[in-house]
PDB file of N, CA and C in Angstrom:
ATOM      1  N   UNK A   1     -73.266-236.304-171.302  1.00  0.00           N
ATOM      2  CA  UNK A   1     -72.262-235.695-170.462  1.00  0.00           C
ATOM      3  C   UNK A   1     -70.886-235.779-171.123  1.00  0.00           C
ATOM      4  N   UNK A   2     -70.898-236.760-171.527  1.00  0.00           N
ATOM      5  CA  UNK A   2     -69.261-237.087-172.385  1.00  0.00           C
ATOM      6  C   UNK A   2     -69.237-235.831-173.837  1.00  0.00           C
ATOM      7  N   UNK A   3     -70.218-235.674-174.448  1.00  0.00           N
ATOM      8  CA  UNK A   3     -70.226-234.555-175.378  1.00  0.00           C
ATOM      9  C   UNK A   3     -70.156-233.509-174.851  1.00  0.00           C
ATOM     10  N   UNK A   4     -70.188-232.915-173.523  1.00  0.00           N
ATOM     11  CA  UNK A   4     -70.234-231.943-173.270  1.00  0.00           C
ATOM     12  C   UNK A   4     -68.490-231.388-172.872  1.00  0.00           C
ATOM     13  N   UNK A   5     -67.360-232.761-172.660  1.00  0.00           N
ATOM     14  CA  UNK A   5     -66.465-232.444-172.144  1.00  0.00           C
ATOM     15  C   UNK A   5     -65.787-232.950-173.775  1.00  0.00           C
ATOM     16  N   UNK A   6     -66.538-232.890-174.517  1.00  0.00           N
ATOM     17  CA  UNK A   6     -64.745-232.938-175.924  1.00  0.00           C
ATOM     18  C   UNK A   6     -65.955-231.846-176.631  1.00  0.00           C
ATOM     19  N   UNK A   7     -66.343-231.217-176.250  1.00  0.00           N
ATOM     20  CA  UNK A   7     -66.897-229.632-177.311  1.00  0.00           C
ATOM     21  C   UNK A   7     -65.757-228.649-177.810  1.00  0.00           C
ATOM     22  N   UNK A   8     -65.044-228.693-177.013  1.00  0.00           N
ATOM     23  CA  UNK A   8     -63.737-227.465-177.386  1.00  0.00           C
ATOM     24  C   UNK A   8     -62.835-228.634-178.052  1.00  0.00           C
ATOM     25  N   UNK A   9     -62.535-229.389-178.257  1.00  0.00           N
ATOM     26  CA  UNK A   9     -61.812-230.065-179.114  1.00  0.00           C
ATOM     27  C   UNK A   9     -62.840-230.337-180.452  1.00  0.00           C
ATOM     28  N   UNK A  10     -64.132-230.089-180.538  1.00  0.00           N
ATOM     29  CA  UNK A  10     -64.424-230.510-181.814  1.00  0.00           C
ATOM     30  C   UNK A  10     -64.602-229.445-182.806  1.00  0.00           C
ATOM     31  N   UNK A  11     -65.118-228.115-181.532  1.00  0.00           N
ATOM     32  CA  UNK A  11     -65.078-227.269-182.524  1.00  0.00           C
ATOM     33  C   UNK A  11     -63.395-226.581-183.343  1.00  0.00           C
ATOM     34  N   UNK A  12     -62.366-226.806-182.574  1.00  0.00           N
ATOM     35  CA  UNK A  12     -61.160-227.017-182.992  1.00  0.00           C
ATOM     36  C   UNK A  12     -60.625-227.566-184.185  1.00  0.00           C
ATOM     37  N   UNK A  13     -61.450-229.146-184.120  1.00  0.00           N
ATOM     38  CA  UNK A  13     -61.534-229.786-184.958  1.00  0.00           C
ATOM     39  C   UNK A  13     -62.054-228.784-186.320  1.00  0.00           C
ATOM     40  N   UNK A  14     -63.012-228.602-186.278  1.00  0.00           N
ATOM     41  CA  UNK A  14     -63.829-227.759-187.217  1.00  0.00           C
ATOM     42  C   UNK A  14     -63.057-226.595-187.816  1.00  0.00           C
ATOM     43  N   UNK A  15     -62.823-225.932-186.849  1.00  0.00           N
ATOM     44  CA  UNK A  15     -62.011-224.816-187.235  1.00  0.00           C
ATOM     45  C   UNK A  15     -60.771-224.947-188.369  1.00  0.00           C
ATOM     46  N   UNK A  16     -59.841-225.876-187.595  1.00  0.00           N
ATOM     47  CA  UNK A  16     -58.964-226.331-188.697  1.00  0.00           C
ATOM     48  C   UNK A  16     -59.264-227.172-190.136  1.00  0.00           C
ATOM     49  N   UNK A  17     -60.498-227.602-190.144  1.00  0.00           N
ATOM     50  CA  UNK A  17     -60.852-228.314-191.734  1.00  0.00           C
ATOM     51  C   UNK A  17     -61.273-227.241-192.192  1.00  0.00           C
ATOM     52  N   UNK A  18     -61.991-226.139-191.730  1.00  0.00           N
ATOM     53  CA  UNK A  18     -62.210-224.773-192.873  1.00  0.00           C
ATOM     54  C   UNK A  18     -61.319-224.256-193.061  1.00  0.00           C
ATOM     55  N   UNK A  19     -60.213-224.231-192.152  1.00  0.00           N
ATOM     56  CA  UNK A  19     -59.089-223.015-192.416  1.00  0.00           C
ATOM     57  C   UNK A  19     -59.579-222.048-192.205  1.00  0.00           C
ATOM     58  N   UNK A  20     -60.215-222.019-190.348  1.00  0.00           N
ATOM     59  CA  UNK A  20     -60.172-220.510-190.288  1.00  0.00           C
ATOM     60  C   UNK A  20     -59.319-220.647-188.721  1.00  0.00           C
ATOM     61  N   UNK A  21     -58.838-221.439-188.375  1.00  0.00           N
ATOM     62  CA  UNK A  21     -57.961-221.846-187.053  1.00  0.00           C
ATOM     63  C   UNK A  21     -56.693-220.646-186.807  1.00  0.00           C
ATOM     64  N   UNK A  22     -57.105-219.916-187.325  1.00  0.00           N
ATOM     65  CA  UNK A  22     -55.796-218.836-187.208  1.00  0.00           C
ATOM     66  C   UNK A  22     -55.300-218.576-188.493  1.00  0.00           C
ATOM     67  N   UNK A  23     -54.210-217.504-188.144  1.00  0.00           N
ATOM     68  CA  UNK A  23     -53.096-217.303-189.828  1.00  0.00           C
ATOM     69  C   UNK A  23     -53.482-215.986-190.122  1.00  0.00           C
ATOM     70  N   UNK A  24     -53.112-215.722-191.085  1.00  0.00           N
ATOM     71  CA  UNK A  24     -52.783-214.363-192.175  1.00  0.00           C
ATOM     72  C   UNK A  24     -54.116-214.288-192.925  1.00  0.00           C
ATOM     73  N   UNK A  25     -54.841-213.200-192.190  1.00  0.00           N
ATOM     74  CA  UNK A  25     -56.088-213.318-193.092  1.00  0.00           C
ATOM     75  C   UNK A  25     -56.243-211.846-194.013  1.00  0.00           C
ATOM     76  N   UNK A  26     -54.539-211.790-194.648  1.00  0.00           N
ATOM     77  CA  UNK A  26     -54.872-209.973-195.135  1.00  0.00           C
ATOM     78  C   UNK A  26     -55.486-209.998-196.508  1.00  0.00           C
ATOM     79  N   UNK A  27     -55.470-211.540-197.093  1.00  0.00           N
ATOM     80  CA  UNK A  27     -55.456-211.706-198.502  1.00  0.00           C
ATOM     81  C   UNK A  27     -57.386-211.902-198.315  1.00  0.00           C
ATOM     82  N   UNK A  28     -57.636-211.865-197.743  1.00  0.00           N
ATOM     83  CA  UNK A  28     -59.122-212.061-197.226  1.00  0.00           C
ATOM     84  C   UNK A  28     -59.992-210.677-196.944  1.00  0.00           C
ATOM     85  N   UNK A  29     -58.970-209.860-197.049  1.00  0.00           N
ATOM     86  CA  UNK A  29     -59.799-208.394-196.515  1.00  0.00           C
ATOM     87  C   UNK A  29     -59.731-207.936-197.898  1.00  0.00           C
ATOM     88  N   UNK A  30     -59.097-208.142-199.161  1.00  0.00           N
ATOM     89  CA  UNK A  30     -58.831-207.380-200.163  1.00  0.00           C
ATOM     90  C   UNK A  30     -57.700-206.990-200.898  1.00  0.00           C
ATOM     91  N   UNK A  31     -57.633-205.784-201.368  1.00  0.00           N
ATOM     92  CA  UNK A  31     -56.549-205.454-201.816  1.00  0.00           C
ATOM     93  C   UNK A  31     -55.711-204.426-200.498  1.00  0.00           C
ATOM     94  N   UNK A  32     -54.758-203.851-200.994  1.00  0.00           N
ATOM     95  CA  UNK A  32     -54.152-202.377-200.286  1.00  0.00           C
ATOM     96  C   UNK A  32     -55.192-201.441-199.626  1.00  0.00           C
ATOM     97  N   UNK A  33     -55.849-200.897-200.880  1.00  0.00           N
ATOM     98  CA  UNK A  33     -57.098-199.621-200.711  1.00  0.00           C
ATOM     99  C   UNK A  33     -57.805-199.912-199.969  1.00  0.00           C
ATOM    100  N   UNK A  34     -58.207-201.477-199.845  1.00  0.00           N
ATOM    101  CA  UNK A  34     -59.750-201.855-199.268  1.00  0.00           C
ATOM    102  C   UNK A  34     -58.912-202.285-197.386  1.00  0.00           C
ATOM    103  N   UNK A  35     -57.671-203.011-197.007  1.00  0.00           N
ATOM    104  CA  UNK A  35     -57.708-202.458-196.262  1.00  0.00           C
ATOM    105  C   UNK A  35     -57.089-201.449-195.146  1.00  0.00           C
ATOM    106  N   UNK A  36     -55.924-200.404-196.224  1.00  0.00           N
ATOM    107  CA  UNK A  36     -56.133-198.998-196.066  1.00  0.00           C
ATOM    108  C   UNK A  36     -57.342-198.083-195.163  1.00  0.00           C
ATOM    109  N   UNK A  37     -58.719-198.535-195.808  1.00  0.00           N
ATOM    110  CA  UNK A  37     -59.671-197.951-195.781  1.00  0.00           C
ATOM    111  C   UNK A  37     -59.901-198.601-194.226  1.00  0.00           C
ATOM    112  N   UNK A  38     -60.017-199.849-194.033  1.00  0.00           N
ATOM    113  CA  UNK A  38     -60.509-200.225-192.725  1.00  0.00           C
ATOM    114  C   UNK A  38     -59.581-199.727-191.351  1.00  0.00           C
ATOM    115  N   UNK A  39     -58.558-199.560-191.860  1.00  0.00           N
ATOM    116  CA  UNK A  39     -57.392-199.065-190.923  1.00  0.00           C
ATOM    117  C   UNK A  39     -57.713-197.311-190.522  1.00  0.00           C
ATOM    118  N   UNK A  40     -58.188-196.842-191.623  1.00  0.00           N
ATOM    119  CA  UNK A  40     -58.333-195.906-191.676  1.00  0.00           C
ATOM    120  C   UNK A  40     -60.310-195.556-190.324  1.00  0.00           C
ATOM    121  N   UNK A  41     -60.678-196.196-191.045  1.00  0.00           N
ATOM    122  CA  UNK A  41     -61.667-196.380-190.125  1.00  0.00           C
ATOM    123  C   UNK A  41     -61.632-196.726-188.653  1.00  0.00           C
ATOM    124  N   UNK A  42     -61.248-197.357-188.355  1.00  0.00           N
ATOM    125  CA  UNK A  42     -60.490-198.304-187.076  1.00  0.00           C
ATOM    126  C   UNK A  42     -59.079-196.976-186.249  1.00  0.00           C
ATOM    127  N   UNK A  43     -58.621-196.097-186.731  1.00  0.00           N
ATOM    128  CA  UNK A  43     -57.983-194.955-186.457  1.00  0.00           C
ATOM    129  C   UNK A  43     -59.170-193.646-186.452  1.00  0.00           C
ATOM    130  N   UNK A  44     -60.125-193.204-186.956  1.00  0.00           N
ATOM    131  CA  UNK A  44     -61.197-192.665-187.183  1.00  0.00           C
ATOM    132  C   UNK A  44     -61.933-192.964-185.788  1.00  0.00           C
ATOM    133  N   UNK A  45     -62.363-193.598-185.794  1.00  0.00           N
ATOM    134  CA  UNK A  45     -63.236-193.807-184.556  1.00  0.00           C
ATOM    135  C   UNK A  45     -62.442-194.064-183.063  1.00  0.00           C
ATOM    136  N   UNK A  46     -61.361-194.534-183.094  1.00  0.00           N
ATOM    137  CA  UNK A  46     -61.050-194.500-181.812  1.00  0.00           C
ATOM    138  C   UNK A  46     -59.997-193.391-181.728  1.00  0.00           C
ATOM    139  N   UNK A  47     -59.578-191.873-182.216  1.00  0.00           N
ATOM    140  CA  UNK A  47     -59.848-190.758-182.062  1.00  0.00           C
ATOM    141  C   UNK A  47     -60.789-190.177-182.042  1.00  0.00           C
ATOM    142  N   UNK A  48     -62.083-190.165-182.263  1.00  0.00           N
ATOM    143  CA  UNK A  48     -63.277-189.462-182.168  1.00  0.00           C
ATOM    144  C   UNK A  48     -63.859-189.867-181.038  1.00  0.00           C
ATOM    145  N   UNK A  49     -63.449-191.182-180.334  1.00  0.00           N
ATOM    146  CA  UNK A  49     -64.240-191.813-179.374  1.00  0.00           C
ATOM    147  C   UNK A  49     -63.685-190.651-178.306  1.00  0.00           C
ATOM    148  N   UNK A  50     -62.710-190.649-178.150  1.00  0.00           N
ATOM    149  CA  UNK A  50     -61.695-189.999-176.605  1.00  0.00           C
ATOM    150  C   UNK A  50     -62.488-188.999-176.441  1.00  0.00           C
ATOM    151  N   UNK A  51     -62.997-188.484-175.234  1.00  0.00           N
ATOM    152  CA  UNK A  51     -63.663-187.165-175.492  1.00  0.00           C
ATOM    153  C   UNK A  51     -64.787-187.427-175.540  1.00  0.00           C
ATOM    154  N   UNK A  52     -65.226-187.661-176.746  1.00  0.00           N
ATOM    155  CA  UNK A  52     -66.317-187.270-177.536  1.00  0.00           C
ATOM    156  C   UNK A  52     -67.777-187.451-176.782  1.00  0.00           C
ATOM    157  N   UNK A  53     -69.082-186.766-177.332  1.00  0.00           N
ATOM    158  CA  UNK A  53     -69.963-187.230-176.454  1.00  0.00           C
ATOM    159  C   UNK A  53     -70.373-188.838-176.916  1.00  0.00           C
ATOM    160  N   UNK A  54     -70.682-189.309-176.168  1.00  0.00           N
ATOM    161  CA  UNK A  54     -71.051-190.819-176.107  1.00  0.00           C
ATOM    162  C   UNK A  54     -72.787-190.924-177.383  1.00  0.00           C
ATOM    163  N   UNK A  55     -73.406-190.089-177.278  1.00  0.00           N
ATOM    164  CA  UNK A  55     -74.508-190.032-177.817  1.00  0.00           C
ATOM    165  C   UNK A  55     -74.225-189.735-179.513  1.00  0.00           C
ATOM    166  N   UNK A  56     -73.520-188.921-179.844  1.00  0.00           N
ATOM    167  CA  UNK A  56     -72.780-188.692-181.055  1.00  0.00           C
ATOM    168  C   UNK A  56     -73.010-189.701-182.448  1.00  0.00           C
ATOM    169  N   UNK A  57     -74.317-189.881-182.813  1.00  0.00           N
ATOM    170  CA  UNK A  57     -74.800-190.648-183.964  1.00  0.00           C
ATOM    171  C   UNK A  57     -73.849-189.942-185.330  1.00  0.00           C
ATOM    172  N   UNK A  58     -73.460-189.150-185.358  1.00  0.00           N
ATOM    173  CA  UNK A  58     -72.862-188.756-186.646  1.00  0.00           C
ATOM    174  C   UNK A  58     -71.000-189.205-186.509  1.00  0.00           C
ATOM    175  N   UNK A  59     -70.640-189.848-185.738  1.00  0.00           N
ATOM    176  CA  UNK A  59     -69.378-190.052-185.691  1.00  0.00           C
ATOM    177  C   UNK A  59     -69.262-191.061-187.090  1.00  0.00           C
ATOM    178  N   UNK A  60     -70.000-192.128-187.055  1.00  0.00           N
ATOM    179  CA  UNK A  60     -69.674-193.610-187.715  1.00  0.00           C
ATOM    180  C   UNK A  60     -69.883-193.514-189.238  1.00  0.00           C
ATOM    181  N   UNK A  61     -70.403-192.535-189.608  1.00  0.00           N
ATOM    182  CA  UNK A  61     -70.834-192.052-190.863  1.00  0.00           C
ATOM    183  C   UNK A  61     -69.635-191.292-191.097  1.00  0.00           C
ATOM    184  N   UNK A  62     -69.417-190.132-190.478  1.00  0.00           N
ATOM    185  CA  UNK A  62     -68.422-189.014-191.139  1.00  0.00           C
ATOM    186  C   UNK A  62     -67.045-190.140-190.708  1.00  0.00           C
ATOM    187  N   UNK A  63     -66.854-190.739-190.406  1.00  0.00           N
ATOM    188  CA  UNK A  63     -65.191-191.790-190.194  1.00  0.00           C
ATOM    189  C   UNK A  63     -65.526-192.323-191.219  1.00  0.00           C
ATOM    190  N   UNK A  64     -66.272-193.114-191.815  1.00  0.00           N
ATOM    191  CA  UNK A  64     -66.860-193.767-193.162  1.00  0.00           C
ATOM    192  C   UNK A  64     -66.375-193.188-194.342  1.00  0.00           C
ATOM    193  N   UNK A  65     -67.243-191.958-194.657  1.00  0.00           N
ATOM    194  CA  UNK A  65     -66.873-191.143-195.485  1.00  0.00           C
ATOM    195  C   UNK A  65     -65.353-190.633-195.509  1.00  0.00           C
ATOM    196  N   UNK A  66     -64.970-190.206-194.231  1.00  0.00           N
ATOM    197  CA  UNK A  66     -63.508-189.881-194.446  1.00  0.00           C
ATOM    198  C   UNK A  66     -62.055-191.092-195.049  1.00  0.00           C
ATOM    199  N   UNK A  67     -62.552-192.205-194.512  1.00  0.00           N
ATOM    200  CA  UNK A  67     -61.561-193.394-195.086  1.00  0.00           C
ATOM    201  C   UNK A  67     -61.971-193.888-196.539  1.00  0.00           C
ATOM    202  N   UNK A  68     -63.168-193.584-196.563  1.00  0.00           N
ATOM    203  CA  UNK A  68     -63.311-194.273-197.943  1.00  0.00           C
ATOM    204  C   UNK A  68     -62.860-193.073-199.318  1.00  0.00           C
ATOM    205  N   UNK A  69     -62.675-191.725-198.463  1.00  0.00           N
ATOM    206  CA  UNK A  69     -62.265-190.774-199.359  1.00  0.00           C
ATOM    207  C   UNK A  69     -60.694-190.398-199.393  1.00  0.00           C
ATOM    208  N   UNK A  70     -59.755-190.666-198.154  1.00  0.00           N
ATOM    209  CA  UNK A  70     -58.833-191.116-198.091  1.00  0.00           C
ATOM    210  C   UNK A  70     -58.334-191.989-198.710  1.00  0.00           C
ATOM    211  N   UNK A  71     -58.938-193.087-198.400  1.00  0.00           N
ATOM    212  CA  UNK A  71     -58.499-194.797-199.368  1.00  0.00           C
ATOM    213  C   UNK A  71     -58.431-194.460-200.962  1.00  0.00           C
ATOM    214  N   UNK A  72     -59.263-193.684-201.474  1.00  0.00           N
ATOM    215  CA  UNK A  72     -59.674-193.624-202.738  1.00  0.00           C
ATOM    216  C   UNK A  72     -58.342-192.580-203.309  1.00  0.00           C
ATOM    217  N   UNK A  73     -57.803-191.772-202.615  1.00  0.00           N
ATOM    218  CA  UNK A  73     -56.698-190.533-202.899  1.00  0.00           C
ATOM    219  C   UNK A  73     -55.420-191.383-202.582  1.00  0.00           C
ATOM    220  N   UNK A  74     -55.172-192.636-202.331  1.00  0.00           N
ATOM    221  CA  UNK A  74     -53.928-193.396-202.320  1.00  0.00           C
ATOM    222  C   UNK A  74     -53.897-194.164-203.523  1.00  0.00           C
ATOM    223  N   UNK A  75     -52.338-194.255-204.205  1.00  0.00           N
ATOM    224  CA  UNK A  75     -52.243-195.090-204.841  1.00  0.00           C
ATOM    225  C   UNK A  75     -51.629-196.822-204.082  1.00  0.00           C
ATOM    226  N   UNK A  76     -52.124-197.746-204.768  1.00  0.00           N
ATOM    227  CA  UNK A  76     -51.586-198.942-203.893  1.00  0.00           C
ATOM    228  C   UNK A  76     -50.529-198.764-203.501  1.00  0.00           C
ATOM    229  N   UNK A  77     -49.331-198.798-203.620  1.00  0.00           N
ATOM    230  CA  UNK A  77     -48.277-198.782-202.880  1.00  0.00           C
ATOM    231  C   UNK A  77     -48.168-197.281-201.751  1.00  0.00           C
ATOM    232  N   UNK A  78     -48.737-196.519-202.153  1.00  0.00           N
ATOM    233  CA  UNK A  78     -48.848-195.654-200.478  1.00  0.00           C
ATOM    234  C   UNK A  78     -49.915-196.293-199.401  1.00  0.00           C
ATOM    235  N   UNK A  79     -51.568-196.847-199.924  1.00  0.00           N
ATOM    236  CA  UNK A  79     -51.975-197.759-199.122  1.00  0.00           C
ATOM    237  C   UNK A  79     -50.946-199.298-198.015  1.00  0.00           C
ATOM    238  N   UNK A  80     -49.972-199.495-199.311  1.00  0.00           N
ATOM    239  CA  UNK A  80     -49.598-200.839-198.585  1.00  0.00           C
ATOM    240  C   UNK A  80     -48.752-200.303-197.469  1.00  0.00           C
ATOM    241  N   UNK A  81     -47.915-198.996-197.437  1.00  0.00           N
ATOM    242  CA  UNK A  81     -47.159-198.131-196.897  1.00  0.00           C
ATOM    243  C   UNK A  81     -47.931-198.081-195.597  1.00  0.00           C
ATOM    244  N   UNK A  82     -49.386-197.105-196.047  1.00  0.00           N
ATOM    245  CA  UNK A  82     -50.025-196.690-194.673  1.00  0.00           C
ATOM    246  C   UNK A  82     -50.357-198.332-194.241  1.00  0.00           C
ATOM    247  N   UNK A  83     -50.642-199.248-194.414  1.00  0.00           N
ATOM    248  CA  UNK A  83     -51.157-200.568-193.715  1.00  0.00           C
ATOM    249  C   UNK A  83     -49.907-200.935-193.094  1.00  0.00           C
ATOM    250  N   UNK A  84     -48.811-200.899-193.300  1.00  0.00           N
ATOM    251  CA  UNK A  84     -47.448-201.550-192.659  1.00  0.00           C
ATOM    252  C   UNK A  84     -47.223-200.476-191.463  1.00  0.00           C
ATOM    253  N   UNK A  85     -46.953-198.861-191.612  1.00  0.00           N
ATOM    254  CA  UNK A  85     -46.712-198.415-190.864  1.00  0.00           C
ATOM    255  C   UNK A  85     -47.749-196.960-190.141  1.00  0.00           C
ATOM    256  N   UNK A  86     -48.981-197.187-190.658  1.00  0.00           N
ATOM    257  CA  UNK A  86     -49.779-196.576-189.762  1.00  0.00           C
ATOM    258  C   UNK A  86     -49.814-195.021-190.166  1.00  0.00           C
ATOM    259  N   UNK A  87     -48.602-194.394-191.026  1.00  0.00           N
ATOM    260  CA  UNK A  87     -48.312-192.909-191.169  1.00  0.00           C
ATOM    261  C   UNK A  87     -49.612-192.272-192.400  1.00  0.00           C
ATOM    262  N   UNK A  88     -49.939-191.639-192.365  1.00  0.00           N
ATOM    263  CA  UNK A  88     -50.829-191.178-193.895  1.00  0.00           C
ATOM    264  C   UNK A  88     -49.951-190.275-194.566  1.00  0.00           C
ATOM    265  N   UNK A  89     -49.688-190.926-196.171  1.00  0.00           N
ATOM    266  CA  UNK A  89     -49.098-190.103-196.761  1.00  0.00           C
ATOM    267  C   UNK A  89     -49.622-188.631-196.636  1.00  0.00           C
ATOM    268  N   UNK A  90     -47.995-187.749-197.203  1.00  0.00           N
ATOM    269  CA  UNK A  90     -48.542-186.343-196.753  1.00  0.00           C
ATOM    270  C   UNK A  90     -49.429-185.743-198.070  1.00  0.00           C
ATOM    271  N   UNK A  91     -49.248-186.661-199.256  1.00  0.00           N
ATOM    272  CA  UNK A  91     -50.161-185.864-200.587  1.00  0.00           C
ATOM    273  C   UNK A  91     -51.140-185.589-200.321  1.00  0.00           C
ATOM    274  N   UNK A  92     -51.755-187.155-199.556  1.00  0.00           N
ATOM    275  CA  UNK A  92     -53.509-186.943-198.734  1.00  0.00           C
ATOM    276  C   UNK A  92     -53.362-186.094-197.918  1.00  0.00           C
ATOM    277  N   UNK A  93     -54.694-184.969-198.017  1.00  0.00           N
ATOM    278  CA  UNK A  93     -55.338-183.836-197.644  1.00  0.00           C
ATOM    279  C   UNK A  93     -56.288-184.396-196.748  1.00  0.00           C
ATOM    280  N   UNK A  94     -55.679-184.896-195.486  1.00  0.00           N
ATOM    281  CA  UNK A  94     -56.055-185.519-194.690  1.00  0.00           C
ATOM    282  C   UNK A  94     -57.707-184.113-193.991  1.00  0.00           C
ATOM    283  N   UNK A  95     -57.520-183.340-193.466  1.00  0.00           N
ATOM    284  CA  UNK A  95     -58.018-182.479-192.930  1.00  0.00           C
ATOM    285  C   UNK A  95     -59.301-181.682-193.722  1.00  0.00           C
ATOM    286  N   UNK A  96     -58.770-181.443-195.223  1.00  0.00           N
ATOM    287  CA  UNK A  96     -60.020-180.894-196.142  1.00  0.00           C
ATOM    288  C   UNK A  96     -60.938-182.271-196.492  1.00  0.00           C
ATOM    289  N   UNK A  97     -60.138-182.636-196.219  1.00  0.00           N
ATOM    290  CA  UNK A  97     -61.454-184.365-196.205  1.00  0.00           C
ATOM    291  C   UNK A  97     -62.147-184.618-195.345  1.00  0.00           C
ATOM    292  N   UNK A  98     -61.972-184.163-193.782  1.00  0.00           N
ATOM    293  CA  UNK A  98     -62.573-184.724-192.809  1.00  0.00           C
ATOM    294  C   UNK A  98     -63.357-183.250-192.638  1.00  0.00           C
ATOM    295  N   UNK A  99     -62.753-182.200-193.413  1.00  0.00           N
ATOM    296  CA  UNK A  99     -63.887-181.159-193.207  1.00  0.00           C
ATOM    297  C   UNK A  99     -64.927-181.632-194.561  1.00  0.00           C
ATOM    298  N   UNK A 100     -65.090-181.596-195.390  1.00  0.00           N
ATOM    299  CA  UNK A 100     -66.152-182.263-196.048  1.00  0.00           C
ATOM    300  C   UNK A 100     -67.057-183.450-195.284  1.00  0.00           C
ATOM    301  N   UNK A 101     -66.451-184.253-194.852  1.00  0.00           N
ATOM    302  CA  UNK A 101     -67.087-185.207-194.333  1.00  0.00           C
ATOM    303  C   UNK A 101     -68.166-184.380-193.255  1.00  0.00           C
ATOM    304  N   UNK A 102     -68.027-183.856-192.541  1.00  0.00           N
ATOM    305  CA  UNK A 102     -68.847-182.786-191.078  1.00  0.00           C
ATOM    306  C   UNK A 102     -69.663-182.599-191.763  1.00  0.00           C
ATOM    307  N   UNK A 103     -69.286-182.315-193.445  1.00  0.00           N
ATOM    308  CA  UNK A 103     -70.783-180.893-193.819  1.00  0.00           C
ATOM    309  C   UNK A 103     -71.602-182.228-194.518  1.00  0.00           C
ATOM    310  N   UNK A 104     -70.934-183.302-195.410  1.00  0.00           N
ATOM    311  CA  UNK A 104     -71.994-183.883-195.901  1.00  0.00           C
ATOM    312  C   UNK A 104     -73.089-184.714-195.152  1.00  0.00           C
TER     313      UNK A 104
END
């Protein structure tokens, strides 16, 4: 019974000797591009969600394809750009990308 009332303090405990207790985990996702790309994904799907039909198996694939073809048309410092403020540079051909993505 006594283990059952210090459980949230041990796993606490735990947490903080790995260092995963919180903090800045951007250096952990990668570089710029890599997560560019997840941002990009993570914006992808929750525009496609609104609306959309619920059954829609081809959403998670064509958002896939579109960020990872996006991500790939940034140079790092426009990635670190789009990760700070969310905008997609205008060089990226945001639209002929996401029409490729439909057909592949």
């Amino acid at each position: 019974m006594t283990a059952v009332r210090f459980w949230p303090a041990v796993i606490m405990l735990c947490l903080a000797v790995a260092g995963c207790g919180g903090g800045d985990f951007s250096s952990a996702v990668g570089d710029a591009n890599e997560q560019a790309r997840l941002k990009l994904v993570d914006q992808c799907m929750f525009d496609r969600s609104s609306g959309a039909d619920p059954k829609d198996r081809t959403r998670g694939p064509r958002c896939q394809c579109y960020a990872r073809t996006v991500a790939k048309q940034m140079s790092p410092s426009e990635a670190s750009a789009f990760v700070a403020s969310g905008a997609v540079p205008l060089s990226v051909k945001t639209t002929e990308v996401m029409a490729s993505c439909r057909r592949g």
